[in-house]
PDB file of N, CA and C in Angstrom:
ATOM      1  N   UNK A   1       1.680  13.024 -10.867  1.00  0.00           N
ATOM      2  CA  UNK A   1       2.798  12.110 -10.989  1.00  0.00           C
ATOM      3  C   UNK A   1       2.365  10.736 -10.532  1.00  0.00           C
ATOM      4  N   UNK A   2       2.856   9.660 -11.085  1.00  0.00           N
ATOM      5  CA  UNK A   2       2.776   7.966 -10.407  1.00  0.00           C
ATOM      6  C   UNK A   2       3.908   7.671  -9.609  1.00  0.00           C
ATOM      7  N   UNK A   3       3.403   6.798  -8.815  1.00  0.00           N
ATOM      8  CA  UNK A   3       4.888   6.266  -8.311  1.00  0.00           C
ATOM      9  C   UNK A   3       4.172   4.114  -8.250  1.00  0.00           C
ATOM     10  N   UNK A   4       5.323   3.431  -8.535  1.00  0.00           N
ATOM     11  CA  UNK A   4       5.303   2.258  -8.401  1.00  0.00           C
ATOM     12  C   UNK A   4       5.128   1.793  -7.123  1.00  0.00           C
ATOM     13  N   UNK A   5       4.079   1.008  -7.062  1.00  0.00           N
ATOM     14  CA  UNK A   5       4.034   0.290  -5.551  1.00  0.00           C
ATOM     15  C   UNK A   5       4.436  -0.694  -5.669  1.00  0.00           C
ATOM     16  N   UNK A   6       4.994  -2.534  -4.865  1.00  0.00           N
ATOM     17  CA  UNK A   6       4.529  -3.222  -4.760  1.00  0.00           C
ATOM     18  C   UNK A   6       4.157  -3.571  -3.271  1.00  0.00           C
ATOM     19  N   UNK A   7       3.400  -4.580  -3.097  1.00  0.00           N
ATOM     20  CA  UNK A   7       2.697  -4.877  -1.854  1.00  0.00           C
ATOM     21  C   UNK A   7       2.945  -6.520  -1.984  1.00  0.00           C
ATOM     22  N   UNK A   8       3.347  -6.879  -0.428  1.00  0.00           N
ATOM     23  CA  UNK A   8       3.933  -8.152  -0.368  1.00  0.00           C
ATOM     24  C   UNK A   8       2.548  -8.254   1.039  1.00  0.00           C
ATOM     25  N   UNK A   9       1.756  -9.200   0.381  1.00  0.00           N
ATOM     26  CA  UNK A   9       0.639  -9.579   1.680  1.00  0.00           C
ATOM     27  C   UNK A   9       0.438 -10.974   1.568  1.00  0.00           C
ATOM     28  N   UNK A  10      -0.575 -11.952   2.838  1.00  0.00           N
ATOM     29  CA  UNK A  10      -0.486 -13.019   2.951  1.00  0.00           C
ATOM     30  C   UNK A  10      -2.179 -12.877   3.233  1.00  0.00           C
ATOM     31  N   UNK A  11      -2.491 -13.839   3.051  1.00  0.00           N
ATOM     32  CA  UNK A  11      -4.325 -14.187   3.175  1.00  0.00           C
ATOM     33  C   UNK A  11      -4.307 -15.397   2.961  1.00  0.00           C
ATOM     34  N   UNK A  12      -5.773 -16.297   3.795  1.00  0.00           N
ATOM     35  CA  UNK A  12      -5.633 -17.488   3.440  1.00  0.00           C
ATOM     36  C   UNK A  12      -4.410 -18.455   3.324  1.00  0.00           C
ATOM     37  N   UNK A  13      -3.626 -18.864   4.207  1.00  0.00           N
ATOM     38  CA  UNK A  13      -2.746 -19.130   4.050  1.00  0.00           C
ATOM     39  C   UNK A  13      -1.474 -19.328   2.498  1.00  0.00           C
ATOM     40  N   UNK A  14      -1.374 -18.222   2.327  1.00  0.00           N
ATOM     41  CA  UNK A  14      -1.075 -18.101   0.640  1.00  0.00           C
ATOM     42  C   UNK A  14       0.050 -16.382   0.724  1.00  0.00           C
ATOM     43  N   UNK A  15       1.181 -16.528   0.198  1.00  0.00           N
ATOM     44  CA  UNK A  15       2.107 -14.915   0.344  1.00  0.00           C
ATOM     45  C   UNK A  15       1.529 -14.561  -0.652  1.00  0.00           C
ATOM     46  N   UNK A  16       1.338 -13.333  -1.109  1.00  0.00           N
ATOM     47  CA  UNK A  16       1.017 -12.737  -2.661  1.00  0.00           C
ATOM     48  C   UNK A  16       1.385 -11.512  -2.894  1.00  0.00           C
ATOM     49  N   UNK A  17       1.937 -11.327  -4.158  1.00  0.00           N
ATOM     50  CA  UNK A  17       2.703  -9.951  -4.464  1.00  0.00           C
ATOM     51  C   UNK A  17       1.568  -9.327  -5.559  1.00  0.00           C
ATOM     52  N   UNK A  18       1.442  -8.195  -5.329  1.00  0.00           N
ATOM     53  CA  UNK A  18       0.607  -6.957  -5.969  1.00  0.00           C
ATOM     54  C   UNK A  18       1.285  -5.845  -6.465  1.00  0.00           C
ATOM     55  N   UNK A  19       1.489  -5.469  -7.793  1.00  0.00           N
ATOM     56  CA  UNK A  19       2.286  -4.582  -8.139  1.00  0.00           C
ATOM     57  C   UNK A  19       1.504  -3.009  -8.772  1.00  0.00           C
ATOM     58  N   UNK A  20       1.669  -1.743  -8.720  1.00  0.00           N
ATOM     59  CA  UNK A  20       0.826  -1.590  -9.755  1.00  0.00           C
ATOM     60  C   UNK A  20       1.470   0.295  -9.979  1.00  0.00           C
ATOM     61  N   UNK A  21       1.285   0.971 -10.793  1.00  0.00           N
ATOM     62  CA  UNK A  21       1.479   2.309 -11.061  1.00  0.00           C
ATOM     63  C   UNK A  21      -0.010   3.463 -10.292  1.00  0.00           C
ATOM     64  N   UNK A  22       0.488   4.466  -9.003  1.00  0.00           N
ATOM     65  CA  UNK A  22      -0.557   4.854  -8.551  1.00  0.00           C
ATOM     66  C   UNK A  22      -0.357   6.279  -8.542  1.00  0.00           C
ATOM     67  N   UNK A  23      -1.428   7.316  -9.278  1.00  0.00           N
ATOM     68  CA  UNK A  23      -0.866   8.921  -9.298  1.00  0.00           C
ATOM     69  C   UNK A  23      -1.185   9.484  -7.987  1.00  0.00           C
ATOM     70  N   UNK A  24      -0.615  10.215  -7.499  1.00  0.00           N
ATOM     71  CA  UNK A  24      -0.686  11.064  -6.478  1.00  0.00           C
ATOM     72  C   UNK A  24      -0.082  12.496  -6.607  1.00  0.00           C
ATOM     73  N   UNK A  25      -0.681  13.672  -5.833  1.00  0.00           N
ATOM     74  CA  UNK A  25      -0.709  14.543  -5.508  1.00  0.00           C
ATOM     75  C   UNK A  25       0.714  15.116  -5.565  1.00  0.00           C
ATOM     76  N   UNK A  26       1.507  15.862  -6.560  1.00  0.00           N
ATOM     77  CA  UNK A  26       2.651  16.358  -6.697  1.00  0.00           C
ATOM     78  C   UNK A  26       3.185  17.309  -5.913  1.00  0.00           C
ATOM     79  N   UNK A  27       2.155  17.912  -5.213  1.00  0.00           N
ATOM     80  CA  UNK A  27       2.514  18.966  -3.852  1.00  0.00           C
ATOM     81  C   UNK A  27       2.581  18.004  -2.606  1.00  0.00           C
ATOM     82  N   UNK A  28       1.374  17.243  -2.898  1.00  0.00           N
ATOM     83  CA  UNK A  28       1.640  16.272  -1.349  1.00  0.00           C
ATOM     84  C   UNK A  28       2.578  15.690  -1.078  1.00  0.00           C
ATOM     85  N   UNK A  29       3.020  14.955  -2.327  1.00  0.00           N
ATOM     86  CA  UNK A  29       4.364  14.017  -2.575  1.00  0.00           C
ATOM     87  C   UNK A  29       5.894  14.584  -2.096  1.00  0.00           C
ATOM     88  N   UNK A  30       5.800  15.834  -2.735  1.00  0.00           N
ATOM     89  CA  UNK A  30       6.803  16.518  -2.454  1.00  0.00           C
ATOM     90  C   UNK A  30       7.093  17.371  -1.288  1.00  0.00           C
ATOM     91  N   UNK A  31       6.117  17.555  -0.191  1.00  0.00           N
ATOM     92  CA  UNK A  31       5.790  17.966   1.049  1.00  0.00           C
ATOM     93  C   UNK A  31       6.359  16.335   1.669  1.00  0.00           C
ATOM     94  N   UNK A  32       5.516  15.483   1.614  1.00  0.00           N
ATOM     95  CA  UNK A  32       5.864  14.249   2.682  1.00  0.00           C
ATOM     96  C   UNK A  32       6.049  12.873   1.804  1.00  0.00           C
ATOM     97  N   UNK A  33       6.856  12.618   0.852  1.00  0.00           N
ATOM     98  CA  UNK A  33       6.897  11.525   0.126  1.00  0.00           C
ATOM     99  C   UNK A  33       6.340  10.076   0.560  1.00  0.00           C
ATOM    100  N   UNK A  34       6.972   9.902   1.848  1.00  0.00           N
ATOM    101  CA  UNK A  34       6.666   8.790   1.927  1.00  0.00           C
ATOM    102  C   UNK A  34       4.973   8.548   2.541  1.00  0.00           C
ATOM    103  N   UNK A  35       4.779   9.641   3.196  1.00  0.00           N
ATOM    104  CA  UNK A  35       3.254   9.629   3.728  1.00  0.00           C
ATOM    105  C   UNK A  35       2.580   9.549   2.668  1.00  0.00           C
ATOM    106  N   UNK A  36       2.887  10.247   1.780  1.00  0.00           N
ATOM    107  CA  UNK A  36       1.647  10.201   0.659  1.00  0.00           C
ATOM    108  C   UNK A  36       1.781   8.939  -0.472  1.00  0.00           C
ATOM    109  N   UNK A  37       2.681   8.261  -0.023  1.00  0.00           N
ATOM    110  CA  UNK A  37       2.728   7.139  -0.981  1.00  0.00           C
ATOM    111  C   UNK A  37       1.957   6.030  -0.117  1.00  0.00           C
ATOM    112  N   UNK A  38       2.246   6.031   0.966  1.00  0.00           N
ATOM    113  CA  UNK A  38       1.511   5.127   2.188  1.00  0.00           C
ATOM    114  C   UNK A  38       0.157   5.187   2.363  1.00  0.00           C
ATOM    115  N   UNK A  39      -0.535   6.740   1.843  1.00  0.00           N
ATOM    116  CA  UNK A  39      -1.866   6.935   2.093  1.00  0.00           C
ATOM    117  C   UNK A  39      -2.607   5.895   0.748  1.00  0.00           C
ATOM    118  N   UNK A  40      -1.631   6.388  -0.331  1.00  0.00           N
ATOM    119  CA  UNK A  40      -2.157   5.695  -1.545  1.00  0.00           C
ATOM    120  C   UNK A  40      -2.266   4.241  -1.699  1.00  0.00           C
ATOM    121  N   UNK A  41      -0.877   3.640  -0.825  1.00  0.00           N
ATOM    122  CA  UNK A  41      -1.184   2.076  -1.107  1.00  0.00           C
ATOM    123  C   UNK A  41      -2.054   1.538   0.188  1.00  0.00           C
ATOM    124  N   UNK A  42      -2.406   2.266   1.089  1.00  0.00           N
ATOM    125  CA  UNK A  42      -3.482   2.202   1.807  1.00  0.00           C
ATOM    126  C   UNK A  42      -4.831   1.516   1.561  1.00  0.00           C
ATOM    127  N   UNK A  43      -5.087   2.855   0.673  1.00  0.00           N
ATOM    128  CA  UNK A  43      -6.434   2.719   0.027  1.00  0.00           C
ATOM    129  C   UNK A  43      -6.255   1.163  -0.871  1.00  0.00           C
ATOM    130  N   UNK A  44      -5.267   1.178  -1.863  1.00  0.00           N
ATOM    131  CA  UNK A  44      -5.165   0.404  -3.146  1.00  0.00           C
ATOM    132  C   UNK A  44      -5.394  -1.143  -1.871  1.00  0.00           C
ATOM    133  N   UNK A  45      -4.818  -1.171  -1.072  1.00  0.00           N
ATOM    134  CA  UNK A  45      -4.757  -2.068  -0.265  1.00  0.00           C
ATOM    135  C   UNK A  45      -5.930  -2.819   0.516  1.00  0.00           C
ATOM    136  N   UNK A  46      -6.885  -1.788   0.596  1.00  0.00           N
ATOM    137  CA  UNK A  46      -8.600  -1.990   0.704  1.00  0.00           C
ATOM    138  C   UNK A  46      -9.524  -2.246  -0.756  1.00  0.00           C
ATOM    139  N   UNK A  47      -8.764  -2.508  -1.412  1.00  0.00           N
ATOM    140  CA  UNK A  47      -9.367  -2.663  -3.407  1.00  0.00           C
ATOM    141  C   UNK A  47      -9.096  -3.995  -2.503  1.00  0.00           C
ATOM    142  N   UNK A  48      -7.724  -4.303  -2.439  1.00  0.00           N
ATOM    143  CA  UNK A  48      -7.652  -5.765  -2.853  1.00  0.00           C
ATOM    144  C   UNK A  48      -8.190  -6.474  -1.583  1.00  0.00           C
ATOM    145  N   UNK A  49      -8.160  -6.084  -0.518  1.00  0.00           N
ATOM    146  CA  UNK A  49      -8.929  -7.116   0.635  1.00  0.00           C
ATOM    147  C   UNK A  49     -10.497  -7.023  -0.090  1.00  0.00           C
ATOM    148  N   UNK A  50     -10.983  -6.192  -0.639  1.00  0.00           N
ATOM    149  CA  UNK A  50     -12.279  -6.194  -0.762  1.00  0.00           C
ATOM    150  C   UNK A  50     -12.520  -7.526  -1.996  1.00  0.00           C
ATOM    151  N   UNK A  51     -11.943  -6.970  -2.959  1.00  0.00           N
ATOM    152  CA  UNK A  51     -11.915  -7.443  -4.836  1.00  0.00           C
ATOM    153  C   UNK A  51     -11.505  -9.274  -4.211  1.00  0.00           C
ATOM    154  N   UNK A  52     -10.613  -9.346  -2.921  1.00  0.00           N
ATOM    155  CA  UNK A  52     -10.179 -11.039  -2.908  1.00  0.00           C
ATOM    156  C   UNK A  52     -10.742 -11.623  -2.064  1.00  0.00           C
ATOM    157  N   UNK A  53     -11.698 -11.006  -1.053  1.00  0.00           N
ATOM    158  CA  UNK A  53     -12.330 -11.235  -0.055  1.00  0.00           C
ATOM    159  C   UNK A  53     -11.265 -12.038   0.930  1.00  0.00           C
ATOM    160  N   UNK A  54     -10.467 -11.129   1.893  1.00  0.00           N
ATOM    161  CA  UNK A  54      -9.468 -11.539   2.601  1.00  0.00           C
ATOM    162  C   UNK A  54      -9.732 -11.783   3.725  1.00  0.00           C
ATOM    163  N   UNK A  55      -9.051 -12.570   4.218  1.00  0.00           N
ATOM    164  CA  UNK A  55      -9.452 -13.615   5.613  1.00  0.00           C
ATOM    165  C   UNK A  55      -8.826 -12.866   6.703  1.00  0.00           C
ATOM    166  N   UNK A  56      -9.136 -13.847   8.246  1.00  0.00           N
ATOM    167  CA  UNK A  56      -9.152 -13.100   8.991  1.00  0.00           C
ATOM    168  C   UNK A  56      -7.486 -13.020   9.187  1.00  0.00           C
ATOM    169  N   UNK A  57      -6.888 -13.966   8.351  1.00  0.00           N
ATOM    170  CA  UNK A  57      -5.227 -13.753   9.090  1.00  0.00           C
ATOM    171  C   UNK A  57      -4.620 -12.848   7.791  1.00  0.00           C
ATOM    172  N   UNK A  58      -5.653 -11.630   6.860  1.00  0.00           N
ATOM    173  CA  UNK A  58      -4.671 -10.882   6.373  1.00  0.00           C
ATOM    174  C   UNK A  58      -3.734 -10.116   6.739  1.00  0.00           C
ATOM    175  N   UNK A  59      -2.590  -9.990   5.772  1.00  0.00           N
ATOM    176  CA  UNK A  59      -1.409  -9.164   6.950  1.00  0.00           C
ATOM    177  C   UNK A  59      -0.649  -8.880   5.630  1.00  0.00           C
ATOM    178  N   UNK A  60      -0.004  -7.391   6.184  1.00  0.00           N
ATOM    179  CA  UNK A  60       0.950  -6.588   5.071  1.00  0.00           C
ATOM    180  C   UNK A  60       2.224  -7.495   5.394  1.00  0.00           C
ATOM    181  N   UNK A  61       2.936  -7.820   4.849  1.00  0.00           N
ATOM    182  CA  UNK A  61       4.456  -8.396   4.936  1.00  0.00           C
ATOM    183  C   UNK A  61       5.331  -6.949   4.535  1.00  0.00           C
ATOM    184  N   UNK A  62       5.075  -6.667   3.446  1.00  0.00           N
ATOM    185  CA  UNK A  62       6.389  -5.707   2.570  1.00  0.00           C
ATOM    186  C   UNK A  62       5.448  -4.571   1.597  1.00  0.00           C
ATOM    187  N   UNK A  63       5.822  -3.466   1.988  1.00  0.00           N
ATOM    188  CA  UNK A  63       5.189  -2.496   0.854  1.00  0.00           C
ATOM    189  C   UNK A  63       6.571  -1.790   0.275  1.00  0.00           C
ATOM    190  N   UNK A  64       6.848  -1.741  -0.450  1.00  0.00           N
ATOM    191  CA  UNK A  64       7.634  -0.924  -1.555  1.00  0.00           C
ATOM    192  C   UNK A  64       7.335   0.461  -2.337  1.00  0.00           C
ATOM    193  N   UNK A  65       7.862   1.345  -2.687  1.00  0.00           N
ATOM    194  CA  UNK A  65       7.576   2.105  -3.793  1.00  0.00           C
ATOM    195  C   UNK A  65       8.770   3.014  -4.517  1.00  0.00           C
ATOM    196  N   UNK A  66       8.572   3.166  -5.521  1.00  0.00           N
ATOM    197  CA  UNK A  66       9.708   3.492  -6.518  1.00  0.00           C
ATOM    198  C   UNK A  66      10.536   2.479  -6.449  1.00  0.00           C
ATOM    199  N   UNK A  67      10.686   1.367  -6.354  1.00  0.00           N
ATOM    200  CA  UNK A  67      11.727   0.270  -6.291  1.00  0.00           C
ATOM    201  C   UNK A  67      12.781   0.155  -4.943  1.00  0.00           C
ATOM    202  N   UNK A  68      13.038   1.015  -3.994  1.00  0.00           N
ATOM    203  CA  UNK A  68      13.976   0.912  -3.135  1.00  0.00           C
ATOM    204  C   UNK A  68      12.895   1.333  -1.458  1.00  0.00           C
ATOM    205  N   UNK A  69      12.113   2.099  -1.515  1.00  0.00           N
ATOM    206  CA  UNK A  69      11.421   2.858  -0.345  1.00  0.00           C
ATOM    207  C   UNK A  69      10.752   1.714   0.145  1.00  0.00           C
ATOM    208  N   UNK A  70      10.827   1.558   1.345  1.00  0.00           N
ATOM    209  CA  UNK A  70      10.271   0.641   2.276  1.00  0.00           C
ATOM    210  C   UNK A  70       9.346   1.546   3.593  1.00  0.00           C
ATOM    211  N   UNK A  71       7.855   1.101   3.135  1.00  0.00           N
ATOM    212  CA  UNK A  71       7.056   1.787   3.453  1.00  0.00           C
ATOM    213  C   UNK A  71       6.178   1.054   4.732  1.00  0.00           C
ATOM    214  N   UNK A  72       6.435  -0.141   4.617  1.00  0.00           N
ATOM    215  CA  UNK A  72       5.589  -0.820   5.239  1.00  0.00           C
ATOM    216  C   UNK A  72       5.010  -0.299   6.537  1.00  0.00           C
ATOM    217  N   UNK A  73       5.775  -0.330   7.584  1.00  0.00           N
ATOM    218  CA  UNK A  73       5.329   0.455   8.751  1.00  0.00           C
ATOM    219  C   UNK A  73       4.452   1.594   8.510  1.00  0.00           C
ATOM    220  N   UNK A  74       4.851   2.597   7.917  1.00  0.00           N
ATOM    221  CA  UNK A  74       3.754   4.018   7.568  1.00  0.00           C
ATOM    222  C   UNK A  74       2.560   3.145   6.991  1.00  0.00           C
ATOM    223  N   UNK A  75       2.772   2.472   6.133  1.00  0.00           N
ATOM    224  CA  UNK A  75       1.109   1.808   6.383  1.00  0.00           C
ATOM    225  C   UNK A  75      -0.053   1.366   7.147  1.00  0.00           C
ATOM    226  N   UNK A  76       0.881   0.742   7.683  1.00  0.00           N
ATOM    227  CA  UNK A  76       0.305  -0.022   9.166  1.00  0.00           C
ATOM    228  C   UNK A  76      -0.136   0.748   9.893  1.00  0.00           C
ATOM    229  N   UNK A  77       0.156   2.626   9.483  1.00  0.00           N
ATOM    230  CA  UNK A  77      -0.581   3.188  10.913  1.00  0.00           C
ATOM    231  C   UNK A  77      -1.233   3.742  10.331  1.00  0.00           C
ATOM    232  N   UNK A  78      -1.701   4.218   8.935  1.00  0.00           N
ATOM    233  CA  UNK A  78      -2.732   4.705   8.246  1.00  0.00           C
ATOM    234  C   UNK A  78      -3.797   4.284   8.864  1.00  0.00           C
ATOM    235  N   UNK A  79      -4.636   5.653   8.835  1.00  0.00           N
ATOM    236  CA  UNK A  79      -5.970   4.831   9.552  1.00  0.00           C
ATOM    237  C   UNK A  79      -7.537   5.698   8.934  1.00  0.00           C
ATOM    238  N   UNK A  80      -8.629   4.696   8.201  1.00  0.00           N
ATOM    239  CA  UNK A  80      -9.413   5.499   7.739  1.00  0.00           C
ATOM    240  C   UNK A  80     -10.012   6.770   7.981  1.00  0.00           C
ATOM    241  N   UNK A  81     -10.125   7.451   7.248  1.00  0.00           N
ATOM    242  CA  UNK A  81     -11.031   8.580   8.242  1.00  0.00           C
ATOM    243  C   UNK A  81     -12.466   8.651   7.698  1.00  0.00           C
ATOM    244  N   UNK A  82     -13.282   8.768   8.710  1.00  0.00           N
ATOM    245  CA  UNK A  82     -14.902   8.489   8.474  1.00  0.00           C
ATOM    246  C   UNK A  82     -15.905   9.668   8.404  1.00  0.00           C
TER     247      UNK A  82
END
């Protein structure tokens, strides 16, 4: 299944919105929705610091998904695993 993200972040002194369709895990999803949408825009979220080369004052403002879910916080505590 996909679910819609968007991502409201700031870099370089500049706000910027990132939108995009991301599939995830239909057992995971449906076990912990919002965790597993958080894990996903996680990652998607390390594309774009990488792909824009983001400065040192990057920062999540607003994560979204399916249009109403406010995720932001569960992001913020995602944490890689190595």
């Amino acid at each position: 299944m996909n679910i819609n993200i968007k991502v409201y972040l700031y870099s370089k002194g500049t706000k910027f919105l990132q939108s995009g369709s991301f599939p995830v895990v239909n057992s995971e999803f449906n076990k912990d929705p919002d965790w597993t949408a958080a894990i996903a825009t996680y990652e998607w979220i390390q594309q774009i610091k990488n792909n824009f080369a983001a400065s040192e004052d990057f920062r999540i403002d607003q994560v979204i998904y399916n249009e109403d879910n406010d995720i932001t916080e569960l992001v913020k505590k995602v944490t890689p695993k190595f």
